[in-house]
Protein backbone atom coordinates (compact mmCIF):
# COMPACT_ATOMS: atom_id res chain seq x y z
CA UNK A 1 -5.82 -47.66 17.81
CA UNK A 2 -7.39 -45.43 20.55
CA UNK A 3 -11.13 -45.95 22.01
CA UNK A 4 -13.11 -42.88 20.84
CA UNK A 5 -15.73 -42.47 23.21
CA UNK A 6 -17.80 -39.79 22.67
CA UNK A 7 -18.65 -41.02 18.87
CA UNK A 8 -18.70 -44.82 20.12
CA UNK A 9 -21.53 -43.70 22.41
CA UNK A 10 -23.54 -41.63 20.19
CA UNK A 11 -23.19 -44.04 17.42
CA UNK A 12 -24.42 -46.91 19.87
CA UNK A 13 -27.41 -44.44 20.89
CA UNK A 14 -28.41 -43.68 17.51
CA UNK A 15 -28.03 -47.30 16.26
CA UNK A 16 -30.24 -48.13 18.96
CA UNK A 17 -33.09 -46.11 18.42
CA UNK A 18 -32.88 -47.41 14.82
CA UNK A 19 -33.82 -51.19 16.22
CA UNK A 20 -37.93 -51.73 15.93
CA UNK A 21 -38.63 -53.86 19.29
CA UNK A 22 -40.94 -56.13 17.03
CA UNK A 23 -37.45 -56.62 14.69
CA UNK A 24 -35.35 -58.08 17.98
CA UNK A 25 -38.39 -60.35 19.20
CA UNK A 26 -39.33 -58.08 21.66
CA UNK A 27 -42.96 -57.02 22.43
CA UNK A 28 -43.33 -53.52 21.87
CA UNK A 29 -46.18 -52.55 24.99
CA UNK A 30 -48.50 -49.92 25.85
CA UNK A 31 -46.25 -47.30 27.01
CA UNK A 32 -42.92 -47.42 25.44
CA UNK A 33 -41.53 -43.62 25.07
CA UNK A 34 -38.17 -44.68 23.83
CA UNK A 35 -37.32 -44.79 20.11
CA UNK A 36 -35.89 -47.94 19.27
CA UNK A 37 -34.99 -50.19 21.72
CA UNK A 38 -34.34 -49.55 25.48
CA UNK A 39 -30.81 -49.67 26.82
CA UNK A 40 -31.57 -52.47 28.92
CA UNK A 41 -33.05 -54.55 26.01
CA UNK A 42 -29.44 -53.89 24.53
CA UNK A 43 -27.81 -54.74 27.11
CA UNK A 44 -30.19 -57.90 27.45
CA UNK A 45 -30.04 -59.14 23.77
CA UNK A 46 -26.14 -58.75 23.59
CA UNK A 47 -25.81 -60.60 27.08
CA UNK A 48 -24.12 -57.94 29.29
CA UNK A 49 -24.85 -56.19 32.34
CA UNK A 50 -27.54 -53.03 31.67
CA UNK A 51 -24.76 -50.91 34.02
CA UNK A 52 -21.83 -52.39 31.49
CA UNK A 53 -24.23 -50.77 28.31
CA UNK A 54 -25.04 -47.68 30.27
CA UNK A 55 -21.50 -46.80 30.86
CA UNK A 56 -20.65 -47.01 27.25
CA UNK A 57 -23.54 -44.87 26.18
CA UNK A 58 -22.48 -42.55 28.87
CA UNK A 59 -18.52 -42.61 27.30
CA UNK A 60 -17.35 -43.77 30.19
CA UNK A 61 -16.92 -47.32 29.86
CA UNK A 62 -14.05 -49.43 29.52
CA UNK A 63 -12.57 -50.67 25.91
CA UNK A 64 -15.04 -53.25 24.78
CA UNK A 65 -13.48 -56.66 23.81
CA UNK A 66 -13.95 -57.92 20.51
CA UNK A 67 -16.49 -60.34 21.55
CA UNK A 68 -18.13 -57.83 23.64
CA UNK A 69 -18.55 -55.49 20.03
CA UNK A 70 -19.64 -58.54 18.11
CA UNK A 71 -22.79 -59.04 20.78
CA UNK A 72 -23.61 -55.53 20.46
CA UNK A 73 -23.47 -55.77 16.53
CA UNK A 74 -26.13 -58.76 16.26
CA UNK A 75 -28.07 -57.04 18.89
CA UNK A 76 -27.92 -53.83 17.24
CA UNK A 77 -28.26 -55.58 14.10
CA UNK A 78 -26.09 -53.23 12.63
CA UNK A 79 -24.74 -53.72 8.63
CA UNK A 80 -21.58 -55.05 7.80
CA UNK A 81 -20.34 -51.70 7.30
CA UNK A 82 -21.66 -50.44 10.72
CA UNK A 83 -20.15 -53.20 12.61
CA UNK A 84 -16.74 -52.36 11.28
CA UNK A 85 -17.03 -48.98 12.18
CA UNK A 86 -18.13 -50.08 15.51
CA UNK A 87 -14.89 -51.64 16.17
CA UNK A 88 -12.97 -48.84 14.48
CA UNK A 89 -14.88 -46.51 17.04
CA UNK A 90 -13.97 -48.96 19.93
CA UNK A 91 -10.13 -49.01 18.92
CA UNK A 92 -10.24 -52.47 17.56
CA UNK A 93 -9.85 -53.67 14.39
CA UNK A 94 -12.64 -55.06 12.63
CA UNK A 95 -13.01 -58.13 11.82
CA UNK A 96 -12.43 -60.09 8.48
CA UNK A 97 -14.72 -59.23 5.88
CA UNK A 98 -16.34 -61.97 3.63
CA UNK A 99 -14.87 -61.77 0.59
CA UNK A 100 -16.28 -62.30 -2.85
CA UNK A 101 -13.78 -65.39 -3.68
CA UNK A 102 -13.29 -66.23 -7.36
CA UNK A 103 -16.75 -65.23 -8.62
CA UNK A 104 -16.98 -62.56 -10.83
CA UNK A 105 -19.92 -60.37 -10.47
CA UNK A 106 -22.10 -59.21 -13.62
CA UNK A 107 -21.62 -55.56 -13.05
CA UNK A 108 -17.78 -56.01 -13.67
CA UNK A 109 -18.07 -58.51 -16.41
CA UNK A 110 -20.40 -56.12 -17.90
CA UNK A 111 -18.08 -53.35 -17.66
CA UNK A 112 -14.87 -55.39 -19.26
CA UNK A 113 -17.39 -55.87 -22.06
CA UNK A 114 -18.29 -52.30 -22.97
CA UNK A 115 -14.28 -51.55 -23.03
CA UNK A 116 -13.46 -53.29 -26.19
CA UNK A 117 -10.40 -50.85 -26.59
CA UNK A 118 -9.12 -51.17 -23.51
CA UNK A 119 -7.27 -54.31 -21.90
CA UNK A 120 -9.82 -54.80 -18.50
CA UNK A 121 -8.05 -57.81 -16.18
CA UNK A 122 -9.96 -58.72 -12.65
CA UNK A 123 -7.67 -59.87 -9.97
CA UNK A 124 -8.59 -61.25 -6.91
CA UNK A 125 -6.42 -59.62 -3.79
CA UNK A 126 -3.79 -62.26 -4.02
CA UNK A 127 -3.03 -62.04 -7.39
CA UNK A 128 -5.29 -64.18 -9.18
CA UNK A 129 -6.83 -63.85 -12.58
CA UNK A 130 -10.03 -64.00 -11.84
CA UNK A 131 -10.98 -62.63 -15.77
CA UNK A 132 -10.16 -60.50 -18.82
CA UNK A 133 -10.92 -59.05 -21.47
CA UNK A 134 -9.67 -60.51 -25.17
CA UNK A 135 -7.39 -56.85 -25.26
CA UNK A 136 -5.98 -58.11 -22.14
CA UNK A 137 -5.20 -61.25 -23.48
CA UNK A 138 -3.87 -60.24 -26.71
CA UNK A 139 -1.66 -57.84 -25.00
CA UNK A 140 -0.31 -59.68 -21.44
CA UNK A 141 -1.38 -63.76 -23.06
CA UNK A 142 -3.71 -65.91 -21.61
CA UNK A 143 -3.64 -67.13 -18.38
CA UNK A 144 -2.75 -70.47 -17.41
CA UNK A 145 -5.10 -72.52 -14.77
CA UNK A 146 -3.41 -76.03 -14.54
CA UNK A 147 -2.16 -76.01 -11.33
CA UNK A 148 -3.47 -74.02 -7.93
CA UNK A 149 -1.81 -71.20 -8.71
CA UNK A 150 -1.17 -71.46 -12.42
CA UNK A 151 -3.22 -67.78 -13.25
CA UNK A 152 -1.71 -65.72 -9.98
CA UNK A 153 0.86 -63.20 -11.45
CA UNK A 154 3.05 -63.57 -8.09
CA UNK A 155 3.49 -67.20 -8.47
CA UNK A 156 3.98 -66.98 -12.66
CA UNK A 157 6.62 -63.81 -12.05
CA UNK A 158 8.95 -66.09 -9.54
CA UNK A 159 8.35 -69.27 -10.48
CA UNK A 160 8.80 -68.98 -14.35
CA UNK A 161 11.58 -66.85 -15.65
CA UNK A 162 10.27 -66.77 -19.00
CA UNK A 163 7.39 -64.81 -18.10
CA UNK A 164 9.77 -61.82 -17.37
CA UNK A 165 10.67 -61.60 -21.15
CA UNK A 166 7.74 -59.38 -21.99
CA UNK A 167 8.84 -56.52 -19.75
CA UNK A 168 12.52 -54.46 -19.52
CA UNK A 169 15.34 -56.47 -17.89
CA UNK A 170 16.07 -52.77 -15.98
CA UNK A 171 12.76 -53.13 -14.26
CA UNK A 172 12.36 -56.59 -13.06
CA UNK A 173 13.55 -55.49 -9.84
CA UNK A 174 10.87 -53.06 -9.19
CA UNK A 175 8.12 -55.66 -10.14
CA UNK A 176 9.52 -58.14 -8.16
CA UNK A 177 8.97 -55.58 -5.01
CA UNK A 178 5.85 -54.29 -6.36
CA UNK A 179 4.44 -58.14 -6.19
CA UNK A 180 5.43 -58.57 -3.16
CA UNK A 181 4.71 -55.57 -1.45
CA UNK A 182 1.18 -55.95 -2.63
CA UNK A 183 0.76 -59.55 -1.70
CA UNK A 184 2.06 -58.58 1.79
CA UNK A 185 -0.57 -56.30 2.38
CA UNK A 186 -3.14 -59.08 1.36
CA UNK A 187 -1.82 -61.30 3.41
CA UNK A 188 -2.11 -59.33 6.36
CA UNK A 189 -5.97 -58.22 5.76
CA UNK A 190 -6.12 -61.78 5.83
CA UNK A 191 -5.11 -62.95 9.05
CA UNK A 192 -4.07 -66.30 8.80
CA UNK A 193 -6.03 -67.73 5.92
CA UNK A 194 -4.91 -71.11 4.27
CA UNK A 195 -5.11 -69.54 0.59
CA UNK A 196 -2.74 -66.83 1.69
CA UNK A 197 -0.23 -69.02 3.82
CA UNK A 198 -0.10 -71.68 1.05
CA UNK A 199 0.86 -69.39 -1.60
CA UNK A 200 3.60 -67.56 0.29
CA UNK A 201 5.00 -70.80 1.32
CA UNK A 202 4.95 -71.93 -2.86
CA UNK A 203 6.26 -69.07 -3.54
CA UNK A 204 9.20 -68.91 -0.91
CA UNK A 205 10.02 -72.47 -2.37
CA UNK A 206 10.51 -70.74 -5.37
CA UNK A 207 14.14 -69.49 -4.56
CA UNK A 208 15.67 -66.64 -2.67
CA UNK A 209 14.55 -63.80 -4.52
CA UNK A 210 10.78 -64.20 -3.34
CA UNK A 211 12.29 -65.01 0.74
CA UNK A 212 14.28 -61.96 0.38
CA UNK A 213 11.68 -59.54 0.00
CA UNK A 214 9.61 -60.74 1.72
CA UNK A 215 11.56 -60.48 4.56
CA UNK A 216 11.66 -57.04 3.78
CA UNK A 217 8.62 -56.49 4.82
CA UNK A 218 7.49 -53.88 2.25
CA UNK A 219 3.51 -52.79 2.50
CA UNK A 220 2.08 -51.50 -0.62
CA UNK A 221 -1.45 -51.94 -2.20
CA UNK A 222 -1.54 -51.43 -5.53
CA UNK A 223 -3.10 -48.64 -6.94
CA UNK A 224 -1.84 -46.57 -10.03
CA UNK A 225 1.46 -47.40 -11.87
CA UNK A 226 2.76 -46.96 -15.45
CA UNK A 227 4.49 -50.38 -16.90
CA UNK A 228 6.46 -50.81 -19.76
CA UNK A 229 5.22 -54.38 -22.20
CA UNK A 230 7.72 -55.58 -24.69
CA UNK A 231 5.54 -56.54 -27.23
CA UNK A 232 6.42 -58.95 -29.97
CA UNK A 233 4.18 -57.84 -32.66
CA UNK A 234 3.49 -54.24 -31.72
CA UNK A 235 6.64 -53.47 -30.31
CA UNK A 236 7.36 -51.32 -26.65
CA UNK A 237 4.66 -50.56 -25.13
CA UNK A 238 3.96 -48.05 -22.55
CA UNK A 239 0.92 -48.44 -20.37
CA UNK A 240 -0.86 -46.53 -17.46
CA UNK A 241 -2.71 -48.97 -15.01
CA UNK A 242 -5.27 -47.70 -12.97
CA UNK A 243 -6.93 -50.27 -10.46
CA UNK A 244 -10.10 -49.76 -8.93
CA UNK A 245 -11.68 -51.96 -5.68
CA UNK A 246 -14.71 -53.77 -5.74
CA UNK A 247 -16.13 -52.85 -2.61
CA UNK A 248 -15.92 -55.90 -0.70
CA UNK A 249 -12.46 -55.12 -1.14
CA UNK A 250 -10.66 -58.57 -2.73
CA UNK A 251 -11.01 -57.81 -5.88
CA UNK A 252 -9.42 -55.27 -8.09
CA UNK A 253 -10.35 -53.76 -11.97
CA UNK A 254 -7.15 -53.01 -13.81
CA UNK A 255 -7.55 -50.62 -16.67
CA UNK A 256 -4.10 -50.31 -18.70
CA UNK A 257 -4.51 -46.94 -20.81
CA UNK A 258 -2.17 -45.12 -23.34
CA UNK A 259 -0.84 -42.47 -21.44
CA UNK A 260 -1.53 -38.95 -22.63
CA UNK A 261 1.15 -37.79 -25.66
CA UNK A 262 1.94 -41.56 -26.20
CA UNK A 263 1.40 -44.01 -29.37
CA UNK A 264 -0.09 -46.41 -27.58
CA UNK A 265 -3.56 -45.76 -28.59
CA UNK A 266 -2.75 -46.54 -31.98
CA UNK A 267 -0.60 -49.57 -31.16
CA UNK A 268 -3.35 -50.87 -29.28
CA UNK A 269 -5.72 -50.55 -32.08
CA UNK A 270 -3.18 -52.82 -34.25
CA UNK A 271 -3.18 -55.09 -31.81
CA UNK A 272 -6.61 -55.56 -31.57
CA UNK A 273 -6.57 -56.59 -35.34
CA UNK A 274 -3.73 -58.87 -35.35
CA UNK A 275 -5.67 -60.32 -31.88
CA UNK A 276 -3.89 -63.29 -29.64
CA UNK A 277 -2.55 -66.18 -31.96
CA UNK A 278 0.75 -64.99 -31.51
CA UNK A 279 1.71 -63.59 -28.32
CA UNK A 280 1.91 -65.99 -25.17
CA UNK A 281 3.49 -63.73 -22.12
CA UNK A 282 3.34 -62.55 -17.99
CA UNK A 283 0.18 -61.21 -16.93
């Protein structure tokens, strides 16, 4: 990633004259002219040098340090947002993001419940089950929490061959990358956190197939697919699944949808009358 100056040094002007004195603790005097804040208060409240802040406003610093960027954001008091584009403006990458853990949030509960029709899972960015709908039950099974990673679909996939029956034999390859692909990228935004190192070290325990891949080192989030479910009840079905992001970013809404000229629509709606008691299968 490359430094852009000009735009780091208007956005750190502009964010600057944003900042009330009053809101940093500082008094705000007789005569102040400047909007905002001062470039020496900056510099004062994020404990640098006033010549280091000029510079940068000026675009002809050096490459602030992470810790450097982190000052300026709490002296800036700059969003979540901002801050991360003040490191992507800086050439650095921004730091971890809180994430939203395994707490679902009403707006997405509410929206699983106004889909009746449609199977509605949330997973967290790992792989987790986090929630579904009762479609999404009756059509992928319930989801299993006994153990740590009982409801992640990475973990179920390698770790208990019978949860491949529900899908074509021809395409457990390509799930088996997909899974892993996606996990990888997880792992990465990440950086090191126990949740996401103790599940890829279950999960390379789980036999070659998983340590294989993942040596691969395939990157892929997981966005829009189409999957194939062999149902027992309603027979093949063929899905479309369309994930959206929360916008903290660790959790994901997966719609599965008949795709357009299909049957699935009205295989669906059977299933929704026969509902779960039957069916036990892979998320």
């Amino acid at each position: 990633m490359k430094i852009d100056r000009e735009a780091l040094a208007d956005f750190l002007r502009r964010s600057r004259e944003r900042v009330r004195p009053q809101d940093a603790g500082l008094p705000v005097g007789p005569r102040r002219r400047t909007p905002g804040l001062r470039r020496e208060e900056v510099a004062q409240l994020a404990g640098m040098s006033a010549d280091y802040y000029i510079r940068l406003e000026q675009a002809r610093g050096p490459q602030p340090s992470p810790e450097m960027l982190a000052a300026l954001a709490r002296a800036l008091r700059l969003s979540d947002d901002e801050r991360d584009h003040l490191h992507l403006l800086a050439g650095r990458r921004p730091p971890a993001a809180r994430t939203s853990g395994d707490h679902v949030g009403p707006g997405l509960l509410h929206l699983m419940d106004r889909l009746p029709d449609t199977p509605v899972q949330v997973l967290g960015d790992l792989g987790d089950v986090l929630a579904q709908n009762p479609m999404a039950e009756a059509l992928l099974g319930g989801v299993c929490t006994v153990s740590e990673h009982g409801r992640n679909v990475a973990w179920r996939w390698f770790a208990d061959p019978a949860q491949r029956v529900a899908y074509p034999a021809e395409e457990h390859e390509y799930y088996s990358r997909l899974h892993v692909a996606d996990l990888r990228a997880a792992v990465g935004r990440r950086a090191g956190d126990p949740a996401a190192t103790r599940l890829v070290e279950r999960l390379k325990g789980t036999g070659e197939e998983f340590t294989a891949l993942w040596d691969l080192h395939e990157v892929s989030v997981r966005r829009a697919s189409r999957m194939r479910v062999l149902h027992p009840l309603i027979g093949p079905v063929e899905l479309d699944c369309q994930v959206l992001l929360a916008p903290e970013g660790d959790q994901r809404v997966v719609l599965y949808t008949p795709p357009v000229g299909s049957d699935t629509a009205e295989r669906l709606a059977l299933l929704k009358v026969v509902g779960t008691g039957q069916f036990t299968a892979a998320g």
